[in-house]
C-alpha atoms as a PDB file:
ATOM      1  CA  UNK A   1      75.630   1.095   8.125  1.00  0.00           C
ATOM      2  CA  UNK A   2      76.540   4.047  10.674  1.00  0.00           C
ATOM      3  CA  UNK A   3      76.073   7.547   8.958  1.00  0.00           C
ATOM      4  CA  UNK A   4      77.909  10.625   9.923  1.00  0.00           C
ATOM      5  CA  UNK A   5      78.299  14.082   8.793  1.00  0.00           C
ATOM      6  CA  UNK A   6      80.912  12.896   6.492  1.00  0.00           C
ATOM      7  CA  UNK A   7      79.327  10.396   4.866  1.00  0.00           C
ATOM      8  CA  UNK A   8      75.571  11.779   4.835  1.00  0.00           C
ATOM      9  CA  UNK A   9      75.458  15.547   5.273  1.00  0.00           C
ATOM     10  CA  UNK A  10      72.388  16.852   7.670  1.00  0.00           C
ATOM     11  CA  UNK A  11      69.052  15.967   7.076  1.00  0.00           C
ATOM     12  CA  UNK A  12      65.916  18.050   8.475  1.00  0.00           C
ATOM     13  CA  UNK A  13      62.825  15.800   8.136  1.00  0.00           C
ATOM     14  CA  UNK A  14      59.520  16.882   8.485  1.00  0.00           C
ATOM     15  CA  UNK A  15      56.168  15.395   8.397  1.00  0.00           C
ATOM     16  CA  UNK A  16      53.243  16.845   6.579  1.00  0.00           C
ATOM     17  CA  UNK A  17      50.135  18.562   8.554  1.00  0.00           C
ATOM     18  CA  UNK A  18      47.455  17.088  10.009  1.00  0.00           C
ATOM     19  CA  UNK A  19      44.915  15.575   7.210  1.00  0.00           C
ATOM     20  CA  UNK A  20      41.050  15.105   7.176  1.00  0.00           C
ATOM     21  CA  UNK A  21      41.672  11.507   7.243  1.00  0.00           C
ATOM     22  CA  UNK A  22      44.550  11.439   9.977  1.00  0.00           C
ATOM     23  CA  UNK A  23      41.011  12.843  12.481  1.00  0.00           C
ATOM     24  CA  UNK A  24      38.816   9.819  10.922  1.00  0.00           C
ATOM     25  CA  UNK A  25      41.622   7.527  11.781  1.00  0.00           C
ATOM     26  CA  UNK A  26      42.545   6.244   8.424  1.00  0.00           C
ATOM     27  CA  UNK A  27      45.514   5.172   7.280  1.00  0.00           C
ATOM     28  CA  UNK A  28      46.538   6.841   4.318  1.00  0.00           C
ATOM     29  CA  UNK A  29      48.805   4.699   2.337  1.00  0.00           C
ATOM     30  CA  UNK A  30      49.901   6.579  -1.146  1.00  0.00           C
ATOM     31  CA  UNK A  31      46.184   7.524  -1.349  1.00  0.00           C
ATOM     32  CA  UNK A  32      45.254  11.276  -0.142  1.00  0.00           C
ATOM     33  CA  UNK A  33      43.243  13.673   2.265  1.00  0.00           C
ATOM     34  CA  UNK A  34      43.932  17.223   1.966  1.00  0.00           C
ATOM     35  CA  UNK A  35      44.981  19.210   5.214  1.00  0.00           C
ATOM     36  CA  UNK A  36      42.756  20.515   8.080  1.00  0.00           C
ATOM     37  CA  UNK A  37      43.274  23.807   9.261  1.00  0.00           C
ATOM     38  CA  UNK A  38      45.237  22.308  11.962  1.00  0.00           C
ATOM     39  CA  UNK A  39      46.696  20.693   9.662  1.00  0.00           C
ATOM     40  CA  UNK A  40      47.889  24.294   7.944  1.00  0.00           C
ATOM     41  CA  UNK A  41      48.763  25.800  11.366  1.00  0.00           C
ATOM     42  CA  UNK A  42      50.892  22.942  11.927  1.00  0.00           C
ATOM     43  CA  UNK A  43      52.973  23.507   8.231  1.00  0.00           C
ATOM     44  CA  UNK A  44      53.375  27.391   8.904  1.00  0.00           C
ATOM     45  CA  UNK A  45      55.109  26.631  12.447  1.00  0.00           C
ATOM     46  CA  UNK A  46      57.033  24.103  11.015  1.00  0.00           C
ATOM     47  CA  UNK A  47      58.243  26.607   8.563  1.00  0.00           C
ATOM     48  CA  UNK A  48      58.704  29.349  11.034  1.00  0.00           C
ATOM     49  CA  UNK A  49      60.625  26.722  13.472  1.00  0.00           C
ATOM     50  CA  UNK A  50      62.752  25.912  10.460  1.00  0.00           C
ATOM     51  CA  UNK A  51      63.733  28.984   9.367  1.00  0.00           C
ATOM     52  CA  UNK A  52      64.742  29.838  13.040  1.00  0.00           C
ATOM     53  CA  UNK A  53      66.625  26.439  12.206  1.00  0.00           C
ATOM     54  CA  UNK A  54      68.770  26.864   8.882  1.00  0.00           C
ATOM     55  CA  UNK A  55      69.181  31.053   9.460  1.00  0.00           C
ATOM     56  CA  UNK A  56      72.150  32.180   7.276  1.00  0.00           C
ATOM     57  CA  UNK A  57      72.532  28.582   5.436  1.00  0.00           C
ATOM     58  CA  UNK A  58      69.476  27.732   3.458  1.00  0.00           C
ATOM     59  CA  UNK A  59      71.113  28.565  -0.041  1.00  0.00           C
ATOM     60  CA  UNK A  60      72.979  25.415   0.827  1.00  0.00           C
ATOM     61  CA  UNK A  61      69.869  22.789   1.366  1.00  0.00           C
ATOM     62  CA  UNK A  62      67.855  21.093  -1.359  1.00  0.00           C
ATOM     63  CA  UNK A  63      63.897  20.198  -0.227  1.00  0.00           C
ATOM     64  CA  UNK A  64      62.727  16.894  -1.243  1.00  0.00           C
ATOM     65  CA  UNK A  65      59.164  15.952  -0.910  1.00  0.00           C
ATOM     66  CA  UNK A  66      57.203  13.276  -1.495  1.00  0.00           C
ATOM     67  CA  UNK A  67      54.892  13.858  -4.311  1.00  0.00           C
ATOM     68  CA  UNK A  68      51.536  13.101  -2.260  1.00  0.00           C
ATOM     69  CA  UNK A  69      49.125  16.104  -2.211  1.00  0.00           C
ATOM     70  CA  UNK A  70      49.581  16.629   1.334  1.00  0.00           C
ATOM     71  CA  UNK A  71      52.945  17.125   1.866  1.00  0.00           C
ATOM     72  CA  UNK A  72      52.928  19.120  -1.273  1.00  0.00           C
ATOM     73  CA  UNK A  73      50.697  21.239   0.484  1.00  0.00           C
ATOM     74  CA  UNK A  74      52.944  21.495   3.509  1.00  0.00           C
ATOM     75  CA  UNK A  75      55.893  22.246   1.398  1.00  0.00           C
ATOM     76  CA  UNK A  76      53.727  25.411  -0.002  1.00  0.00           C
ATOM     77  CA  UNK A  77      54.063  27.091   3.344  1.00  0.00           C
ATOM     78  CA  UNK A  78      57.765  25.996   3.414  1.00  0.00           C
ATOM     79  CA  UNK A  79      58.339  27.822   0.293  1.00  0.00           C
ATOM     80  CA  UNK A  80      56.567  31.211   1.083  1.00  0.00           C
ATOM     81  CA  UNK A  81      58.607  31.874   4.160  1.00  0.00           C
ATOM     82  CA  UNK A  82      62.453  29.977   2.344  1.00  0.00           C
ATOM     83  CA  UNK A  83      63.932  29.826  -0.666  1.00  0.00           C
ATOM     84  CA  UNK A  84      64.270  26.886  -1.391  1.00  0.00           C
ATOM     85  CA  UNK A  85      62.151  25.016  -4.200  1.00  0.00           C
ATOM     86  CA  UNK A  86      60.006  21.493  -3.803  1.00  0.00           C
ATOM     87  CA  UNK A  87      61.574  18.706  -5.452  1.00  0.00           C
ATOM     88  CA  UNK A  88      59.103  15.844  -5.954  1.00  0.00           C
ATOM     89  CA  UNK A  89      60.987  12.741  -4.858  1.00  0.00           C
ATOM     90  CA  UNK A  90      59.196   9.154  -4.681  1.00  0.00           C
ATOM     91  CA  UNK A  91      61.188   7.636  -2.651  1.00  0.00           C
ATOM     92  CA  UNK A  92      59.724   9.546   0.246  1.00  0.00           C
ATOM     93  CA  UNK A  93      55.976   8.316  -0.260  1.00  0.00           C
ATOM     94  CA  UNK A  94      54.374   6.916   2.280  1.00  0.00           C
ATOM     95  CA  UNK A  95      53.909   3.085   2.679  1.00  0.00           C
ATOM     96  CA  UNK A  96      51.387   1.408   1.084  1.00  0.00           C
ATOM     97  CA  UNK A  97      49.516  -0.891   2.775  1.00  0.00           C
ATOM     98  CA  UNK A  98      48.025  -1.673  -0.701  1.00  0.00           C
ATOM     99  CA  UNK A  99      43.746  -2.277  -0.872  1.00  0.00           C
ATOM    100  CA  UNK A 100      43.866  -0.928   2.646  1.00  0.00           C
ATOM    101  CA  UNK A 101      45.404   2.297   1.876  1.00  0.00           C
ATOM    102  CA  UNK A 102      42.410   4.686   3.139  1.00  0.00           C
ATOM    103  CA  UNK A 103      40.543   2.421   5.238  1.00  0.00           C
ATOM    104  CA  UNK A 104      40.336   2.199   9.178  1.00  0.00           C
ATOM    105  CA  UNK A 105      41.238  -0.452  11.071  1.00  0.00           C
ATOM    106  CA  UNK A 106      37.766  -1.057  12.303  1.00  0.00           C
ATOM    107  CA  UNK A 107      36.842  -1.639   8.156  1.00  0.00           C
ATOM    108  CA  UNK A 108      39.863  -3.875   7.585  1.00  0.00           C
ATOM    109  CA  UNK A 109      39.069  -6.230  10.297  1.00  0.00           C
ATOM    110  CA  UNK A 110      35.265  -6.225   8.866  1.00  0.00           C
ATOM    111  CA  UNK A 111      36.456  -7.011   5.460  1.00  0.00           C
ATOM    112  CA  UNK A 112      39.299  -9.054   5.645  1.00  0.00           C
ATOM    113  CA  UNK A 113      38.457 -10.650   9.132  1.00  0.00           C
ATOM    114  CA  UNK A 114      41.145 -12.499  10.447  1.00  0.00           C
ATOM    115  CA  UNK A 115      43.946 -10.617   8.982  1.00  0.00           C
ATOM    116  CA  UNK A 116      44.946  -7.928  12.077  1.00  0.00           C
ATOM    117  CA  UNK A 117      45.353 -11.430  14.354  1.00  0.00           C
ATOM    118  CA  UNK A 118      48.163 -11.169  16.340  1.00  0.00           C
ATOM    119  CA  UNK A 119      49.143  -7.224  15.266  1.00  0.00           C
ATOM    120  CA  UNK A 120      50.124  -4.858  17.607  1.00  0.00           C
ATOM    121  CA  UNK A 121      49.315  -0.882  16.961  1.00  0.00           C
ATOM    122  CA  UNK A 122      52.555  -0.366  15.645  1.00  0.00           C
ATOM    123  CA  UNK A 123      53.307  -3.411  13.182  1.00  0.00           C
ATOM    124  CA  UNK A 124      49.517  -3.860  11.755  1.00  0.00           C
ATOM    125  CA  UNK A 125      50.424  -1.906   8.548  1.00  0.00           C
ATOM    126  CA  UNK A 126      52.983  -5.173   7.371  1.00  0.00           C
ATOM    127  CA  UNK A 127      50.339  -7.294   7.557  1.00  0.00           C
ATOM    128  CA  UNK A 128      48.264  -6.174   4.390  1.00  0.00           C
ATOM    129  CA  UNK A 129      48.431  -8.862   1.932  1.00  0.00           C
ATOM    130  CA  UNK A 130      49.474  -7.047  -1.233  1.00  0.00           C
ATOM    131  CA  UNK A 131      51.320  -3.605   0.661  1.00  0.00           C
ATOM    132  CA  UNK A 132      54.995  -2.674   0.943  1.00  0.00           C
ATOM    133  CA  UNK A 133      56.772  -4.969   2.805  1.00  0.00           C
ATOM    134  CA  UNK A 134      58.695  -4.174   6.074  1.00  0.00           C
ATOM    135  CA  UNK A 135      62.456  -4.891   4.488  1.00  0.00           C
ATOM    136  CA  UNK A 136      61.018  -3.101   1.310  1.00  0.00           C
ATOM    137  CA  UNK A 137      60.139   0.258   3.186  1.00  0.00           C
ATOM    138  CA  UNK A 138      63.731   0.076   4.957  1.00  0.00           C
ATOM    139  CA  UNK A 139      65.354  -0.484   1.442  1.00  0.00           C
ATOM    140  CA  UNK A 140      63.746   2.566  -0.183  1.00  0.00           C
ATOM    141  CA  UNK A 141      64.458   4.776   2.702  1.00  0.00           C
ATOM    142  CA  UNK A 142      68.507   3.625   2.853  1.00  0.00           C
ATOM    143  CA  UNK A 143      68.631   3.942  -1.021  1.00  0.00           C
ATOM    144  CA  UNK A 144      67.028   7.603  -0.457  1.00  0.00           C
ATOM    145  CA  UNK A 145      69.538   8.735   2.545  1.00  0.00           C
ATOM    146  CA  UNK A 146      72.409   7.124   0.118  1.00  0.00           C
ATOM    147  CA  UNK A 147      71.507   9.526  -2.487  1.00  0.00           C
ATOM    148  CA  UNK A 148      71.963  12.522  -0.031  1.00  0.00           C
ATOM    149  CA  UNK A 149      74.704  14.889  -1.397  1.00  0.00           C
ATOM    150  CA  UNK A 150      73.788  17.874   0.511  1.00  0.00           C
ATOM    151  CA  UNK A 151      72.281  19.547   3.277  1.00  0.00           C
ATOM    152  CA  UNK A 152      68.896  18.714   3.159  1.00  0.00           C
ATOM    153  CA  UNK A 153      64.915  19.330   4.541  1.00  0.00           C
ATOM    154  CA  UNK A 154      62.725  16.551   3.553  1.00  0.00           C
ATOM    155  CA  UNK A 155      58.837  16.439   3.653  1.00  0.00           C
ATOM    156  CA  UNK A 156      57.290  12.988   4.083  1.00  0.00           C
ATOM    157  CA  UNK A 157      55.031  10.765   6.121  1.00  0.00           C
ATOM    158  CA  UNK A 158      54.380   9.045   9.390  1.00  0.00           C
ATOM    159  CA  UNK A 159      55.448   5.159   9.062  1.00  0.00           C
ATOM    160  CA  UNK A 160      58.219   6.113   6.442  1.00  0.00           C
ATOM    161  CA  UNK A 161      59.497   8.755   8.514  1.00  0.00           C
ATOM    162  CA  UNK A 162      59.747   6.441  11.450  1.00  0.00           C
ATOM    163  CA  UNK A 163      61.218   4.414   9.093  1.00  0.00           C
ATOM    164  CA  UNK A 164      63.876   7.262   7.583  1.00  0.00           C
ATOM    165  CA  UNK A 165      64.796   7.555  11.470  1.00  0.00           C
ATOM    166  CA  UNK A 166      65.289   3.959  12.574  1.00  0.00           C
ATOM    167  CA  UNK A 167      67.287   3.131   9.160  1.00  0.00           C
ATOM    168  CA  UNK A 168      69.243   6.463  10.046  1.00  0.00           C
ATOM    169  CA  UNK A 169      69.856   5.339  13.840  1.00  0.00           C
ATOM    170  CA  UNK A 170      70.094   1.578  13.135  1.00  0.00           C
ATOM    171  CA  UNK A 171      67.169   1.037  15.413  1.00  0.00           C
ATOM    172  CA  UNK A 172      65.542  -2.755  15.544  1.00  0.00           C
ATOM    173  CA  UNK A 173      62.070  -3.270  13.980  1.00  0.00           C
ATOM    174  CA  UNK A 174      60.346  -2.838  17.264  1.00  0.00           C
ATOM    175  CA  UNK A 175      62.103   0.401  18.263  1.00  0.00           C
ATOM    176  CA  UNK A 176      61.537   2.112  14.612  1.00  0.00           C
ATOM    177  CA  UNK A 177      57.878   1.330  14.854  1.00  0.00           C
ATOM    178  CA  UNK A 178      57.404   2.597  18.036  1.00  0.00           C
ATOM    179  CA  UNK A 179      58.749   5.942  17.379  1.00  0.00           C
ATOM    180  CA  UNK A 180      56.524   9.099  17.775  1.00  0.00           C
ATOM    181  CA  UNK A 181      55.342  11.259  14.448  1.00  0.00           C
ATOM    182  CA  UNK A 182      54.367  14.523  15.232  1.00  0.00           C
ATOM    183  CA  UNK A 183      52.788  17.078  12.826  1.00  0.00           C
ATOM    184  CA  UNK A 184      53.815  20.212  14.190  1.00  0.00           C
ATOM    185  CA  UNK A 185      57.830  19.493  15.267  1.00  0.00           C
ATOM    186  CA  UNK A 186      60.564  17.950  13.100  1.00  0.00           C
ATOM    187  CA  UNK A 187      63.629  15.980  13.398  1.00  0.00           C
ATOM    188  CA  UNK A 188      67.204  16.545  12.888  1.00  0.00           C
ATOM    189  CA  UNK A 189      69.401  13.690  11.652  1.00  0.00           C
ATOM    190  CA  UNK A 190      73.138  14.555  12.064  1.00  0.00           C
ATOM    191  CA  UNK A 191      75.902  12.001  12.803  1.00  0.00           C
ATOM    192  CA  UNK A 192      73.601   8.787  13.098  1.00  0.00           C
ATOM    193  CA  UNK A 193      71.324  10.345  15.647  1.00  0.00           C
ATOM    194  CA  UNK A 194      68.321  12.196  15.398  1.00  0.00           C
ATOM    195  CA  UNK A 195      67.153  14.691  17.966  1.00  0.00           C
ATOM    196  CA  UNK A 196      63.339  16.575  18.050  1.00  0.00           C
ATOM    197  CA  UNK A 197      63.394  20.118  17.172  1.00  0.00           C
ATOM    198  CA  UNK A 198      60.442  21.991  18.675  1.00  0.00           C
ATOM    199  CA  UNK A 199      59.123  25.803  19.843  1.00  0.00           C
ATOM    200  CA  UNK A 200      58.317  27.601  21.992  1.00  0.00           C
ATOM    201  CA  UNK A 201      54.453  28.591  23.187  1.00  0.00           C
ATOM    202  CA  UNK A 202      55.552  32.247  22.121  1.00  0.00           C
ATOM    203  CA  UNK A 203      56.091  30.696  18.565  1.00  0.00           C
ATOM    204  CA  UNK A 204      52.952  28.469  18.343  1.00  0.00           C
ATOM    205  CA  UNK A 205      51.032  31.629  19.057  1.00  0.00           C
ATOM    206  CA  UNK A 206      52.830  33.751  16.720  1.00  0.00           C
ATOM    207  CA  UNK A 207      51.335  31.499  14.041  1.00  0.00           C
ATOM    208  CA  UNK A 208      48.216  31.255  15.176  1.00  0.00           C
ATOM    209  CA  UNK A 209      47.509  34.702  15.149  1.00  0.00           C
END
């Protein structure tokens, strides 16, 4: 399906801060780690950068956010500098990679040895054998971007926001996967393409201080 701004209006999508478990190296799933202070830098220059972004039209967007803890928390700092409200929506969680949601990949190949075989870095999470499937994942984030009536800034995850783009951009499996998820710049998806939207240093040090 090819999206354009006529059929799916723009779509700002952010991922939430940096996490205590994102520095341990484990993969989250729909299970939780509450932000670092990083982590909190990272949400209050995202909301800076986007209200740079949306100046003079944010009555117009709706926020959707997964309901995890931490993007809730990111969406906190989008809130004190917008107006615009959180709306919890589901369909933005992150993959589950079901009993391995939380654990490392070091403690997944000691307990289910045999099971990472033949996994690259990028399509490991698809091998869990009771998680979200590949085709699943795709299917929840096309019924999400179908449901889009409105300008829109959405708050969700690594994988599914790769996963948000590469439906958006009808990217192949590979390409998706391979897609970068920063925690301190966003996307913007307009007319089935998505382009980076990042600061300046000036900014970043704004927020810092």
């Amino acid at each position: 399906m090819l999206y354009s701004s006529r059929t799916t209006p723009v779509i700002y999508l952010l991922r939430h801060g940096e996490t205590i478990w994102n520095t341990l190296g484990r993969f989250q799933g729909q299970k939780d780690s509450p932000l670092t202070e990083r982590g909190i830098v990272q949400a209050e220059q995202m909301a800076k950068l986007l209200k740079k972004e949306i100046a003079g039209s944010e009555q117009s967007f709706q926020l959707h956010v997964s309901p995890l803890g931490r993007t809730q928390e990111t969406a906190a700092r989008i809130e004190r500098v917008l107006p615009l409200t959180a709306r919890p929506e589901s369909r933005l969680m992150e993959v589950t990679v079901g009993s391995w949601d939380g654990m490392s990949k070091f403690e997944i190949d000691n307990e289910f040895p045999g099971m990472l075989d033949g996994s690259s870095a990028f399509d490991w999470y698809f091998k869990s054998p009771d998680g979200e499937s590949f085709d699943a994942a795709c299917a929840r984030a096309k019924d999400w971007i179908a449901g889009i009536h409105g300008p829109t800034v959405a708050i969700s995850h690594g994988l599914f926001g790769r996963l948000v783009r590469g439906v958006y951009a009808g990217l192949s499996k590979q390409e998706m996967l391979e897609l970068p998820v920063p925690q301190d710049w966003f996307y913007c998806l307009c007319d089935g393409e998505f382009s980076l939207v990042s600061g300046s240093a000036d900014m970043i040090s704004d927020v810092v201080a």
